[in-house]
PDB file of N, CA and C in Angstrom:
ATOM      1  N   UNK A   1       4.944   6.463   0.633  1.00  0.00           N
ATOM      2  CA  UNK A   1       4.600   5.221  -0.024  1.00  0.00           C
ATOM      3  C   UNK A   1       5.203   5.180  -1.423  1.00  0.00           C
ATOM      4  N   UNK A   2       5.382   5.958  -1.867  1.00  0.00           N
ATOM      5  CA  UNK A   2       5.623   6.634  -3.423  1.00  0.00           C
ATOM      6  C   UNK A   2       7.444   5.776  -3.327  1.00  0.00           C
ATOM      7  N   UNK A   3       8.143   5.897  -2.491  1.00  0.00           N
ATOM      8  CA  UNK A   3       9.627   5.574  -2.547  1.00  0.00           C
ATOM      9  C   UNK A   3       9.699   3.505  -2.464  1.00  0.00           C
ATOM     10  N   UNK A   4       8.425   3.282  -1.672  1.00  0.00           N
ATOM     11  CA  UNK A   4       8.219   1.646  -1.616  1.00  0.00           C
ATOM     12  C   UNK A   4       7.676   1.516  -3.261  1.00  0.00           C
ATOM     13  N   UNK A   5       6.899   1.933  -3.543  1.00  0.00           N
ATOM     14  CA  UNK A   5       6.583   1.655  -4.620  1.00  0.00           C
ATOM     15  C   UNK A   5       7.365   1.697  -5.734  1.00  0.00           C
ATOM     16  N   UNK A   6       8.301   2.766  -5.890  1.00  0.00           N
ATOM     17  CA  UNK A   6       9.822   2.959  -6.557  1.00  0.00           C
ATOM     18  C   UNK A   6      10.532   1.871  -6.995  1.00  0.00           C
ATOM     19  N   UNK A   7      10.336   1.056  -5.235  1.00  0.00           N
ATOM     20  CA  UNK A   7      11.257  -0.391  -5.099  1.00  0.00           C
ATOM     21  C   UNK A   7      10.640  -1.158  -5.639  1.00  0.00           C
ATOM     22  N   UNK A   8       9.695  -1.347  -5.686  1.00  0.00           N
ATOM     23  CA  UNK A   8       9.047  -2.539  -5.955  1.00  0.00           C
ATOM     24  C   UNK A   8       8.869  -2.492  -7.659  1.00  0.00           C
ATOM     25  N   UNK A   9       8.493  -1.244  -7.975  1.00  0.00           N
ATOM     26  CA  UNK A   9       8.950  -1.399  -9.904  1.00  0.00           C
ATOM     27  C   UNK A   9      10.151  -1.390 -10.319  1.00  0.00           C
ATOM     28  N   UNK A  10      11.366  -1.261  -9.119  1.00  0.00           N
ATOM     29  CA  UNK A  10      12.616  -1.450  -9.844  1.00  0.00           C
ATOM     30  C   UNK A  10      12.948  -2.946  -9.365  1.00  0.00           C
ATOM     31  N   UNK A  11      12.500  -3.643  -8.848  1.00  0.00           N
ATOM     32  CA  UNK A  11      12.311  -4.881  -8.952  1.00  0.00           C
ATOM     33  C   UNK A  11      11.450  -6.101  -9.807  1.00  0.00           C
ATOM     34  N   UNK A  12      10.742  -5.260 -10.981  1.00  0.00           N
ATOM     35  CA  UNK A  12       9.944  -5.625 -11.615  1.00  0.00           C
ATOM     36  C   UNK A  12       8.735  -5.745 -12.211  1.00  0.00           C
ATOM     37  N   UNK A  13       8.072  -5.215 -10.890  1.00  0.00           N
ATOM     38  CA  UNK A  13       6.354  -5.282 -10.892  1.00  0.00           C
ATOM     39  C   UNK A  13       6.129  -4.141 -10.958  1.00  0.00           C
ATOM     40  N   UNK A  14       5.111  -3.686 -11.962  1.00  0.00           N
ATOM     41  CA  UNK A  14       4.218  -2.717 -12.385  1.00  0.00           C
ATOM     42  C   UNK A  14       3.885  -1.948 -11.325  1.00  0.00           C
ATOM     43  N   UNK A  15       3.265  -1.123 -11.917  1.00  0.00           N
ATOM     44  CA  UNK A  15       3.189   0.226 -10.735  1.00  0.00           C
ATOM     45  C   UNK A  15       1.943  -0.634  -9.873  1.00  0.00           C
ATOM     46  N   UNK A  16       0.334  -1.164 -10.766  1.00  0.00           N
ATOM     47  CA  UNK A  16      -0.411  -1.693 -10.441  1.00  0.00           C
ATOM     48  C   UNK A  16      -0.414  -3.406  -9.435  1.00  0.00           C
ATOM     49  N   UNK A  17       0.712  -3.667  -9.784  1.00  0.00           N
ATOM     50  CA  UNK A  17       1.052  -4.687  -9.033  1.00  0.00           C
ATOM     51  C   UNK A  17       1.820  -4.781  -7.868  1.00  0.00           C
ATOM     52  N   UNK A  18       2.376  -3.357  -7.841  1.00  0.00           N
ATOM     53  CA  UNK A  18       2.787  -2.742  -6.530  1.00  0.00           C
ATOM     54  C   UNK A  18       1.901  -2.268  -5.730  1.00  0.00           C
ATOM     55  N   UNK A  19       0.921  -1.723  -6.099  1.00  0.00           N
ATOM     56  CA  UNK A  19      -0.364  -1.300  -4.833  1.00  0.00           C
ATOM     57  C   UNK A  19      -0.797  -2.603  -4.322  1.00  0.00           C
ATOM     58  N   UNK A  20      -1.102  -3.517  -5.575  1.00  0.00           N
ATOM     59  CA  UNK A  20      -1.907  -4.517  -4.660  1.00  0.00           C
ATOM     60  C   UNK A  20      -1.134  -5.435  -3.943  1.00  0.00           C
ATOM     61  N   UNK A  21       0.697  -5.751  -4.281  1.00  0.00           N
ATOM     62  CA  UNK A  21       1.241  -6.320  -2.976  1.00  0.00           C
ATOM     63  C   UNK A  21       0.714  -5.395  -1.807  1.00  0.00           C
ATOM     64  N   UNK A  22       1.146  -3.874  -1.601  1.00  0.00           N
ATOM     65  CA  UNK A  22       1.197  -3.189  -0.553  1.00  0.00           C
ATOM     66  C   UNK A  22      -0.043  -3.140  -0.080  1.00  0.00           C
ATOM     67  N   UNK A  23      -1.473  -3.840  -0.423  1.00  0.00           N
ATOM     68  CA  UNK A  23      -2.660  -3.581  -0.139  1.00  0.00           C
ATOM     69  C   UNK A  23      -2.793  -5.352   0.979  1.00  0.00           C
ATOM     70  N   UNK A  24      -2.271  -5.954  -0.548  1.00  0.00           N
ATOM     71  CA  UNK A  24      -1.882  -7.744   0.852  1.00  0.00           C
ATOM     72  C   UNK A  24      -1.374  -7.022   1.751  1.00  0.00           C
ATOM     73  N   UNK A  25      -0.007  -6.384   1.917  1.00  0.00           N
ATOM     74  CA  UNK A  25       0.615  -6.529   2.901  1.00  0.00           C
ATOM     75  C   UNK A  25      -0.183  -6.074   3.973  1.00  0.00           C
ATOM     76  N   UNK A  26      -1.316  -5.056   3.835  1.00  0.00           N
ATOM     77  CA  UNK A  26      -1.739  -4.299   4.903  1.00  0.00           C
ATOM     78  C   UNK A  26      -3.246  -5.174   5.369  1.00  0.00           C
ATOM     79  N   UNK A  27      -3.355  -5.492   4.667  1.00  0.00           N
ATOM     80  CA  UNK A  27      -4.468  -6.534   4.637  1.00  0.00           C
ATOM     81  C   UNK A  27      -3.580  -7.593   5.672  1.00  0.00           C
ATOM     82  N   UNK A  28      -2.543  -8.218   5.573  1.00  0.00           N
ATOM     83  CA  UNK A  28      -1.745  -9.062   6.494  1.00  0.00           C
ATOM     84  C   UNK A  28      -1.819  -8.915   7.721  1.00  0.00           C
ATOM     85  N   UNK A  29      -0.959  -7.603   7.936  1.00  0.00           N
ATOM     86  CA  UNK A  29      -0.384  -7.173   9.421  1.00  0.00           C
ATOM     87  C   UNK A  29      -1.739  -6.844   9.646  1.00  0.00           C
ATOM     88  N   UNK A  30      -3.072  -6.440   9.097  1.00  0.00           N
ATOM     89  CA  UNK A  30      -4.103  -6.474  10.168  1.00  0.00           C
ATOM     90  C   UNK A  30      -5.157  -7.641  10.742  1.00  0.00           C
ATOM     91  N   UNK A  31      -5.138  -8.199   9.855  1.00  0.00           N
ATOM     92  CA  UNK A  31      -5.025  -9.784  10.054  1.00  0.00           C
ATOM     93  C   UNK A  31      -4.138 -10.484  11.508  1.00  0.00           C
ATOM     94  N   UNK A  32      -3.183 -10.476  11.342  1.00  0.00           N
ATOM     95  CA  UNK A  32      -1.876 -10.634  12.321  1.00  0.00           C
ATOM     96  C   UNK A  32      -2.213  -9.690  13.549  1.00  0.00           C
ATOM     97  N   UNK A  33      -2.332  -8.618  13.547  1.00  0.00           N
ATOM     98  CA  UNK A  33      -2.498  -7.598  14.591  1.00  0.00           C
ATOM     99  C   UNK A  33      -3.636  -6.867  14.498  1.00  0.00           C
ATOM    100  N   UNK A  34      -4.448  -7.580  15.008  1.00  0.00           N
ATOM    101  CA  UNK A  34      -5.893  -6.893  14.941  1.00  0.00           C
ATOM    102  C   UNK A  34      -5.734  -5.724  16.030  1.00  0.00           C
ATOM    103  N   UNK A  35      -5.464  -5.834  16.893  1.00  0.00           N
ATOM    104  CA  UNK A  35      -5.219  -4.870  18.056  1.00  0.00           C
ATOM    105  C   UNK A  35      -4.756  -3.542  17.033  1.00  0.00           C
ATOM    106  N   UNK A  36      -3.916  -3.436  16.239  1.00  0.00           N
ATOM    107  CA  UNK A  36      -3.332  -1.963  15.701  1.00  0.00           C
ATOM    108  C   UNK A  36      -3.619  -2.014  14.338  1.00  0.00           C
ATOM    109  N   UNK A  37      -4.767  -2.248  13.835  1.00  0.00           N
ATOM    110  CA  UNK A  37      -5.756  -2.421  13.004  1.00  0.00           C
ATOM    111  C   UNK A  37      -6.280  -0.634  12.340  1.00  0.00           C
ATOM    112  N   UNK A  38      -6.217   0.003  13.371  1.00  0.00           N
ATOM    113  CA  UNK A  38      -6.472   1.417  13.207  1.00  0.00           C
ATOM    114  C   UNK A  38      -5.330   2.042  13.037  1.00  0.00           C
ATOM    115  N   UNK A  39      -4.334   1.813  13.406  1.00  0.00           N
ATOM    116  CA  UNK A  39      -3.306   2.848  13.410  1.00  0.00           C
ATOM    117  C   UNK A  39      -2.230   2.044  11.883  1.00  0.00           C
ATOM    118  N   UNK A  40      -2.587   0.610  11.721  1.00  0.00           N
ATOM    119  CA  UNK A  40      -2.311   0.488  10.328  1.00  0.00           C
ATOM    120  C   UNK A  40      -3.123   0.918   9.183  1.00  0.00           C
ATOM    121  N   UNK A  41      -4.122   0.847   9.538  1.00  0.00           N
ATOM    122  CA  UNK A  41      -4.811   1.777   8.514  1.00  0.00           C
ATOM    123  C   UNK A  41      -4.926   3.642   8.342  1.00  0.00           C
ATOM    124  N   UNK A  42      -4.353   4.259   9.273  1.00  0.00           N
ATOM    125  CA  UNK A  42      -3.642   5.353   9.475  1.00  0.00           C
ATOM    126  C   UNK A  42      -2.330   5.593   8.810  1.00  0.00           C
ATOM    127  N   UNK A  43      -1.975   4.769   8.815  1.00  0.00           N
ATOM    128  CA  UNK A  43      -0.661   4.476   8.142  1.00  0.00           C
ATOM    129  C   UNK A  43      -0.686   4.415   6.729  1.00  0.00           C
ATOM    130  N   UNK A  44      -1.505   3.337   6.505  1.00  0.00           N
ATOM    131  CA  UNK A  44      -1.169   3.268   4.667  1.00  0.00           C
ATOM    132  C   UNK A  44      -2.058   4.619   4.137  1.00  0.00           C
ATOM    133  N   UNK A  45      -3.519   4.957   5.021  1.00  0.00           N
ATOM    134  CA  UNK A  45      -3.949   6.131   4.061  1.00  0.00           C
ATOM    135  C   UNK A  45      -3.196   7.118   3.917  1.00  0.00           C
ATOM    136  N   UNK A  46      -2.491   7.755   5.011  1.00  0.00           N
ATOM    137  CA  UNK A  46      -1.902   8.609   4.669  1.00  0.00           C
ATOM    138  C   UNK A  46      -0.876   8.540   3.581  1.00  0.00           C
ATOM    139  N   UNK A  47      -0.129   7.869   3.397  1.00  0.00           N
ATOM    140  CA  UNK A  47       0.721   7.556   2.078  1.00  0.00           C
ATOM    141  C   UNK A  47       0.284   6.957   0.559  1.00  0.00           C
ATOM    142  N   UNK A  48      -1.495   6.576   1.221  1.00  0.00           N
ATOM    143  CA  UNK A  48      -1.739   5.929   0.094  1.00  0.00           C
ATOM    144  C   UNK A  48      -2.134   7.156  -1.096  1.00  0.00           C
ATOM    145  N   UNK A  49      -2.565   6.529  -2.264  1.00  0.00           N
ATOM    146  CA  UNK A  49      -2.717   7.934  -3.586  1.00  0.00           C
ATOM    147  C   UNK A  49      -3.978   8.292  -3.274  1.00  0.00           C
ATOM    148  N   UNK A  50      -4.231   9.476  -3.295  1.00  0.00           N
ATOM    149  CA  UNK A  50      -5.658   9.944  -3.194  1.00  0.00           C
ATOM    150  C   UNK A  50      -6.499   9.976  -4.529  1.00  0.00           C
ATOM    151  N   UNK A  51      -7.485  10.034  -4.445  1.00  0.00           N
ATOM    152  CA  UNK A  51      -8.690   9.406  -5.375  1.00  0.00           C
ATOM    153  C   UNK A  51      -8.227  10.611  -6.012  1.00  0.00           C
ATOM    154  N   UNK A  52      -7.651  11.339  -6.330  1.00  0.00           N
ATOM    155  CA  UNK A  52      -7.376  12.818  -7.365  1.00  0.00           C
ATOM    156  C   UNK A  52      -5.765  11.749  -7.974  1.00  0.00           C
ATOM    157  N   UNK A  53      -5.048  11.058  -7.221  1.00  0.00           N
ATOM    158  CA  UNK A  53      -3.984  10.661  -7.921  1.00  0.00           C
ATOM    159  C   UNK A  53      -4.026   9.043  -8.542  1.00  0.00           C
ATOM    160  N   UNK A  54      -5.379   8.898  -8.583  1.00  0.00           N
ATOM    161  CA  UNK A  54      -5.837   7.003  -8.567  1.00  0.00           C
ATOM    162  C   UNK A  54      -4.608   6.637  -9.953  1.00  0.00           C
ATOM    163  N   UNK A  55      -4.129   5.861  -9.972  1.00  0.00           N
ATOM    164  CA  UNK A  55      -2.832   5.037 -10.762  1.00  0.00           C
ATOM    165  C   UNK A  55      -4.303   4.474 -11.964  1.00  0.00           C
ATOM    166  N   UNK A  56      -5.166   4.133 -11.561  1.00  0.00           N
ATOM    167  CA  UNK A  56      -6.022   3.336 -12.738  1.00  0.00           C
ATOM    168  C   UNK A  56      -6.733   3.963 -13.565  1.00  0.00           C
ATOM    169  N   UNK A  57      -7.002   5.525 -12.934  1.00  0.00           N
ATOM    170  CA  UNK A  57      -7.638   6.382 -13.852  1.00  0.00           C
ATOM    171  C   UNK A  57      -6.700   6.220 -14.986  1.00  0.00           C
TER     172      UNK A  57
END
């Protein structure tokens, strides 16, 4: 997740404004695909920052 997020501040937006697109986005596709609802949320935790690496602390 760390290399999307890369992109997205070298496109402009803050580190903090990069989680929360990538939080819409996942919020989207499960929305859209309720059926793989679990395995998208498998997905972003594993890449997401763990509460030891929280960006807001």
């Amino acid at each position: 997740m760390q290399e999307l997020i890369n992109r997205l501040t070298a496109q402009g937006l803050t580190e903090e404004q990069a989680y929360k697109a990538i939080e819409t986005i996942k919020d989207f596709a499960k929305e859209k695909f309720p059926v793989f609802a679990g395995a998208i949320n498998k997905l972003f935790d594993k890449y997401s920052p763990k509460d030891e690496d929280d960006f807001l602390d």
